[in-house]
Protein backbone atom coordinates (compact mmCIF):
# COMPACT_ATOMS: atom_id res chain seq x y z
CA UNK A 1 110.03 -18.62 55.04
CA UNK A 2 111.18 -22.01 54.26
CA UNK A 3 114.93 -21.59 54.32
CA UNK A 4 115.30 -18.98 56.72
CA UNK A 5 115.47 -19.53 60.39
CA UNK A 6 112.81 -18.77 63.03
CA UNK A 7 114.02 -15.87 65.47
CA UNK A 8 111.59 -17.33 67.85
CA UNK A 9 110.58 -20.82 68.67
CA UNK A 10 108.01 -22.30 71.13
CA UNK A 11 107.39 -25.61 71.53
CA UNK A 12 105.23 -27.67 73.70
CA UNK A 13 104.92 -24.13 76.21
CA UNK A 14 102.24 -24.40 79.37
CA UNK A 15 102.06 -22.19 82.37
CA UNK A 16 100.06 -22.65 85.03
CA UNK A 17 99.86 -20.24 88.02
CA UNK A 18 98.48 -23.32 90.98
CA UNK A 19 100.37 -26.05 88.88
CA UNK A 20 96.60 -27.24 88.69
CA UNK A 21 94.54 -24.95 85.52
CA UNK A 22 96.46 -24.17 82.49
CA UNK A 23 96.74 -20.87 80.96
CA UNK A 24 98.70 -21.93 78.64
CA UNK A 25 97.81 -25.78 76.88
CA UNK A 26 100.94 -26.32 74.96
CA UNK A 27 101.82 -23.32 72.38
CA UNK A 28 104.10 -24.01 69.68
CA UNK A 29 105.58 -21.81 66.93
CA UNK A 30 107.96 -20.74 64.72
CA UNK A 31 108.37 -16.66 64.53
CA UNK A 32 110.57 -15.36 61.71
CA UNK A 33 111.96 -12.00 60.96
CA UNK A 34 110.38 -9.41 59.44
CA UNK A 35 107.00 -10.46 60.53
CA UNK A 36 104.55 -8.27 62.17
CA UNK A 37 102.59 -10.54 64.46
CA UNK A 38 99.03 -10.07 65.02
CA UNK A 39 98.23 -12.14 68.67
CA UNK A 40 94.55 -11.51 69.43
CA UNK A 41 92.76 -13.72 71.39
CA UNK A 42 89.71 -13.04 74.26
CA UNK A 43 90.56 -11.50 77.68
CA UNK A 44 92.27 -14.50 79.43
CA UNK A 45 93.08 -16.16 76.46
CA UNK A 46 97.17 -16.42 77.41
CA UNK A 47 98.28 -13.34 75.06
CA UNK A 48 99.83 -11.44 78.22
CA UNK A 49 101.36 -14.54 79.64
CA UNK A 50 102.95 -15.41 76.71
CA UNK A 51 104.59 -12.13 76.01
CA UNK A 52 105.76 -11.96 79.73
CA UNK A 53 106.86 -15.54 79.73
CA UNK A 54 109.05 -13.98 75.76
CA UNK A 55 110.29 -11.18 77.87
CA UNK A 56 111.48 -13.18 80.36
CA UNK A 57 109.07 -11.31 83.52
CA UNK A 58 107.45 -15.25 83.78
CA UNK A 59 110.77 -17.61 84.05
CA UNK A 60 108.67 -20.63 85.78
CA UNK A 61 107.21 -22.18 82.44
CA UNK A 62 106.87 -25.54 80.91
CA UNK A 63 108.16 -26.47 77.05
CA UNK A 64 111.33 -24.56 75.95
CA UNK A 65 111.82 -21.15 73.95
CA UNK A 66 114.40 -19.80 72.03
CA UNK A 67 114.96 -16.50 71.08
CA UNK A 68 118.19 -15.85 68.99
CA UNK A 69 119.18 -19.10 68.94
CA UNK A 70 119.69 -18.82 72.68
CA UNK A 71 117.35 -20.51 75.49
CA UNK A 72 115.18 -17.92 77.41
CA UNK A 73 115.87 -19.89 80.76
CA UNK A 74 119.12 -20.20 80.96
CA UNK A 75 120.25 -17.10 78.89
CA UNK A 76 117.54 -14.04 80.26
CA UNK A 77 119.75 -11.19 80.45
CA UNK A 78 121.31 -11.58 77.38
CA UNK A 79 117.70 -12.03 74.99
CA UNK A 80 116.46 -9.01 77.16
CA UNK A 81 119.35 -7.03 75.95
CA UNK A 82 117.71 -7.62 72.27
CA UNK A 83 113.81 -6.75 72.30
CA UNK A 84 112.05 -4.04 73.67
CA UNK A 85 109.02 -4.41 75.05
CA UNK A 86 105.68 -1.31 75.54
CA UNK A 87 103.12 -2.45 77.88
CA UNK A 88 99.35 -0.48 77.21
CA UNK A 89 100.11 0.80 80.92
CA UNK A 90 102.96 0.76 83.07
CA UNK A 91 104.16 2.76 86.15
CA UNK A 92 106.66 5.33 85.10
CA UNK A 93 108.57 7.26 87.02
CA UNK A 94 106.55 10.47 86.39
CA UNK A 95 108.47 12.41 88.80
CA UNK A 96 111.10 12.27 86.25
CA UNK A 97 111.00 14.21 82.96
CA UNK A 98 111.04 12.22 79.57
CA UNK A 99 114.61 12.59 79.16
CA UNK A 100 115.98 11.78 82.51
CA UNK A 101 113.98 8.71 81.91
CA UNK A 102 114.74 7.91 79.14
CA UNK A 103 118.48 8.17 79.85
CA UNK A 104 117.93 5.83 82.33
CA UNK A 105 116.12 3.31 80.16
CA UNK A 106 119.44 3.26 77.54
CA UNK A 107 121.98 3.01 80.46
CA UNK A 108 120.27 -0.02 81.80
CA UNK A 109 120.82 -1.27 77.67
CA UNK A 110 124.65 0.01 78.12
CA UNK A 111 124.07 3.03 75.33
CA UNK A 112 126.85 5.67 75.59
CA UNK A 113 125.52 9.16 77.14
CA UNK A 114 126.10 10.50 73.71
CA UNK A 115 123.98 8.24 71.67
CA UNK A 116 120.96 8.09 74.09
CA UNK A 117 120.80 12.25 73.60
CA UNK A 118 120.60 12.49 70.22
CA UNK A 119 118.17 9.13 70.02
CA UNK A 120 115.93 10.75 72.35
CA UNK A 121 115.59 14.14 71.10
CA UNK A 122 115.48 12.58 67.75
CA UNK A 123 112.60 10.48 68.67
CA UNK A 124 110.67 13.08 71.28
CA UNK A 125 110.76 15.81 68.33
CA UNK A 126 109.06 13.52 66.13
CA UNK A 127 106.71 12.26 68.50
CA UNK A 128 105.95 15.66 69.44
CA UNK A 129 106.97 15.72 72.97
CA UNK A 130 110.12 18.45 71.99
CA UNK A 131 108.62 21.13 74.09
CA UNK A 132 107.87 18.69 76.89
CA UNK A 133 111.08 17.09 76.89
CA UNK A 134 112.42 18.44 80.23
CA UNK A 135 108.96 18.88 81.90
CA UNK A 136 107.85 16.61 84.93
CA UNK A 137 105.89 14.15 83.71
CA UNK A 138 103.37 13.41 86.47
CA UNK A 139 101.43 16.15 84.69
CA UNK A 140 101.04 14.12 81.24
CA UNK A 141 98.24 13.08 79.49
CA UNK A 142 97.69 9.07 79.13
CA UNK A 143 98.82 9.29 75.83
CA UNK A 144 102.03 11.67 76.35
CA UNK A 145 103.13 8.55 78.81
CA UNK A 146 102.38 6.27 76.06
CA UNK A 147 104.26 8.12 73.74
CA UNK A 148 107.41 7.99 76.35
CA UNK A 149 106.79 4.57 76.81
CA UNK A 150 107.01 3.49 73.01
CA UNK A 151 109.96 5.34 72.70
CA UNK A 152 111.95 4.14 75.63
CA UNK A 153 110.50 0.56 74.18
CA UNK A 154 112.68 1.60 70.86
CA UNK A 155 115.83 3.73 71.97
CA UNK A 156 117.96 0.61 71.88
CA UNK A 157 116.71 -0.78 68.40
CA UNK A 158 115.74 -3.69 69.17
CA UNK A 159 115.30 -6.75 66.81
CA UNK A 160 112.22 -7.86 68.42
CA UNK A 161 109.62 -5.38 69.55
CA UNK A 162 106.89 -6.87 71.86
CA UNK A 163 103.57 -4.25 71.76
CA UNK A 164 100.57 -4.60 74.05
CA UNK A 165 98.21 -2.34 72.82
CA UNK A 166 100.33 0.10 71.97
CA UNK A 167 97.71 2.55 70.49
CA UNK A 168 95.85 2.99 73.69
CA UNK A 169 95.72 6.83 74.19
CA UNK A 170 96.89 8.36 71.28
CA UNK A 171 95.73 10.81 69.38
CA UNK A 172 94.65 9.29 65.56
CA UNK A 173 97.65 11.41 63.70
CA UNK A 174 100.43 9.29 65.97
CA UNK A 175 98.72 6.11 65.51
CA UNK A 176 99.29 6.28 62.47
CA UNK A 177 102.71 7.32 62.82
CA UNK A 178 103.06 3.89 64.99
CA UNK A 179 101.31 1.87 62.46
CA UNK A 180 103.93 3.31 59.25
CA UNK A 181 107.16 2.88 62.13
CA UNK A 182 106.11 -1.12 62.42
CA UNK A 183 106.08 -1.34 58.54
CA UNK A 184 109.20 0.23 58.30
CA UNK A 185 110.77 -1.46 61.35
CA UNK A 186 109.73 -4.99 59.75
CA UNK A 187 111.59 -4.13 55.91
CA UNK A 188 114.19 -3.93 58.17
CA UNK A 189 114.43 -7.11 59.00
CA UNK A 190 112.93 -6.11 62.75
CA UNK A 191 110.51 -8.77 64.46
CA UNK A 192 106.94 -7.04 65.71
CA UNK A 193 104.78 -9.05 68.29
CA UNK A 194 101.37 -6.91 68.30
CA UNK A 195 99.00 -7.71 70.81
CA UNK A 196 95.60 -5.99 70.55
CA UNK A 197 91.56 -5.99 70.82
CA UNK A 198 91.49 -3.55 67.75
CA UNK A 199 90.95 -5.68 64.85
CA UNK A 200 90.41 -3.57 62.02
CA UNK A 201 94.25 -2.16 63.41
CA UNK A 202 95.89 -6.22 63.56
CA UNK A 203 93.95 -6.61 59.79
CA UNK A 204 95.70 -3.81 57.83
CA UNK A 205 99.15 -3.80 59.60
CA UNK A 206 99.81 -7.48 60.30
CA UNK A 207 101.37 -9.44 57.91
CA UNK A 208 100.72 -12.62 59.96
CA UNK A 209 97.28 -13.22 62.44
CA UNK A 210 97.79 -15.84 65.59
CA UNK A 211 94.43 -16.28 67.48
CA UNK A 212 94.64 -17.89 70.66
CA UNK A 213 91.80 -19.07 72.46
CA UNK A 214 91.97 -20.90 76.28
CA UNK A 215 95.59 -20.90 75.95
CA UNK A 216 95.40 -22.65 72.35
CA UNK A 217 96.44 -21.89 69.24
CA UNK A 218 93.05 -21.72 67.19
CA UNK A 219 93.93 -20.44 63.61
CA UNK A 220 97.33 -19.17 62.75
CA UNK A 221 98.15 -17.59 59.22
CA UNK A 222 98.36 -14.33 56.55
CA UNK A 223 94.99 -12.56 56.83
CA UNK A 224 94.08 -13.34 52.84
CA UNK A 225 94.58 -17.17 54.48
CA UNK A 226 91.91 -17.00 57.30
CA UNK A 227 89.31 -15.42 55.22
CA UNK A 228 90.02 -18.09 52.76
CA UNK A 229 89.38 -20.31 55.18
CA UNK A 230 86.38 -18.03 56.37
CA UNK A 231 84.61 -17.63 53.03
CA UNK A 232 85.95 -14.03 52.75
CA UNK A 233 84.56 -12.74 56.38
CA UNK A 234 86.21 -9.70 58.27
CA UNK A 235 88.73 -10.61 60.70
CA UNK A 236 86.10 -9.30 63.66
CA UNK A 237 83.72 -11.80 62.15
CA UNK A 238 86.59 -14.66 62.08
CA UNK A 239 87.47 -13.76 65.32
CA UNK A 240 83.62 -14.40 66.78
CA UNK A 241 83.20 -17.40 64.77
CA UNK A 242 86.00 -19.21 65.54
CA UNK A 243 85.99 -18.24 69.71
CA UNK A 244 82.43 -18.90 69.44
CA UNK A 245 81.02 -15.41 70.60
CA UNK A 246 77.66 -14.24 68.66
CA UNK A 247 74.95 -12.79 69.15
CA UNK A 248 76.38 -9.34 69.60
CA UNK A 249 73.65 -7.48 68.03
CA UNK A 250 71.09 -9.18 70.85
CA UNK A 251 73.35 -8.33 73.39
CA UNK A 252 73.53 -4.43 72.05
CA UNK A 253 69.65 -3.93 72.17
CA UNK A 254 69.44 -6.00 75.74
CA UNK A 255 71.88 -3.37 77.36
CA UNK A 256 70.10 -0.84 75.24
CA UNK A 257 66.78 -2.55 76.71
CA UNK A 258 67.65 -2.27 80.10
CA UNK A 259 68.92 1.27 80.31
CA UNK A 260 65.33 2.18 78.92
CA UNK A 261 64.07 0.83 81.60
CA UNK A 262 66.39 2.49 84.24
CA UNK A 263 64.96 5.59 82.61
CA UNK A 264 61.29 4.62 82.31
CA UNK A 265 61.29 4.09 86.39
């Protein structure tokens, strides 16, 4: 990655929500295409904040990005127009049906009428959602929204696609599905920011792990270069080492412990 140029940058970034304690501590790095990004940290870490502040749905930040060359302050609209972004929930409009919404996603990206119809049948047909296509979808399962939700996050191809937990819901057949789309998507030449809590998922798809711990970059690199640096341990076991959670076992047979109880009285 030496000669090529970063398709994101972040340097020196902080956010704080009081102006007082820092969820973010000063992030920086270099993002380059055709990397799948693993970002994993512990719940309040900074992994959401920093994909809203990428996004552009946190604008009041500290430190500067750039994303396409261009600065995410002052040019939003026009590095929004570029990524696409799947949230593990968000509120659709489930009164409509996975077309109409998903016409409405393209015209907000300026895609002719013409070219979001045959991109979403395309995409529903695959995902298996043909039949459903026209159907109301305040009657879907959790993962029929997510499967909407990924591919209104796609129907514009974007060159960055942000992912937060994108897996949650689906069946195992169309995770896997997701997981072969990101390697495809990244020989491309397409940018994929993965956020997740499932490991073993960030360890075989990732081509690049950032673990961020208290809103600090803690250990950033290829997974074959943190278990070098780990004397060969599983990226779980990395994970708990380096954010200093153990004793998971002890805290298994204590819950265990105290439901026997509960049952006992």
């Amino acid at each position: 990655m030496k000669d090529a140029q970063p398709i994101i940058t972040l340097r020196d970034l902080k956010k704080s929500y009081d102006g007082k304690n820092y969820v973010l501590r000063g992030i920086d790095l270099d993002i380059y295409p055709g990397q799948i990004i693993g970002y994993i940290g512990p719940n309040g870490a900074g992994k959401t904040t920093t994909v809203k502040i990428l996004i552009g749905m946190l604008p009041d930040f500290e430190g500067t990005i750039t994303v396409f060359g261009l600065n995410v302050a002052k040019n939003p609209l026009e590095v929004k127009q570029r990524i696409g972004y799947v949230p593990e929930t968000a509120a659709l409009y489930d009164t409509l049906t996975p077309m109409e919404y998903l016409r409405f996603v393209g015209q907000l990206y300026g895609i002719s009428q013409k070219e979001i119809e045959a991109r979403s049948i395309k995409m529903l047909k695959l995902f298996g959602l043909e039949s459903e296509a026209n159907v109301r979808m305040n009657a879907f399962s959790k993962g029929m929204k997510q499967k909407t939700l990924i591919i209104a996050g796609m129907i514009h191809d974007p060159d960055i696609l942000f992912l937060d937990e994108p897996l949650a819901g689906l069946d195992a057949n169309t995770a896997i599905v997701i997981k072969e789309i990101l390697a495809q998507l990244a020989e491309e030449g397409k940018t994929i920011f993965y956020c997740s809590h499932i490991m073993d998922v960030v360890e075989r798809i990732c081509n690049r792990i950032i673990i961020i711990d208290d809103g600090t970059i803690i250990a950033n690199g290829t997974f074959d270069e943190l278990q070098a640096m780990n004397k060969g341990k599983s990226l779980e076991r990395i994970f708990s080492r380096l954010t200093g959670s153990s004793g998971h076992a002890e805290k298994a047979q204590d819950i265990i412990s105290a439901f026997h109880r509960e049952q006992v009285k």
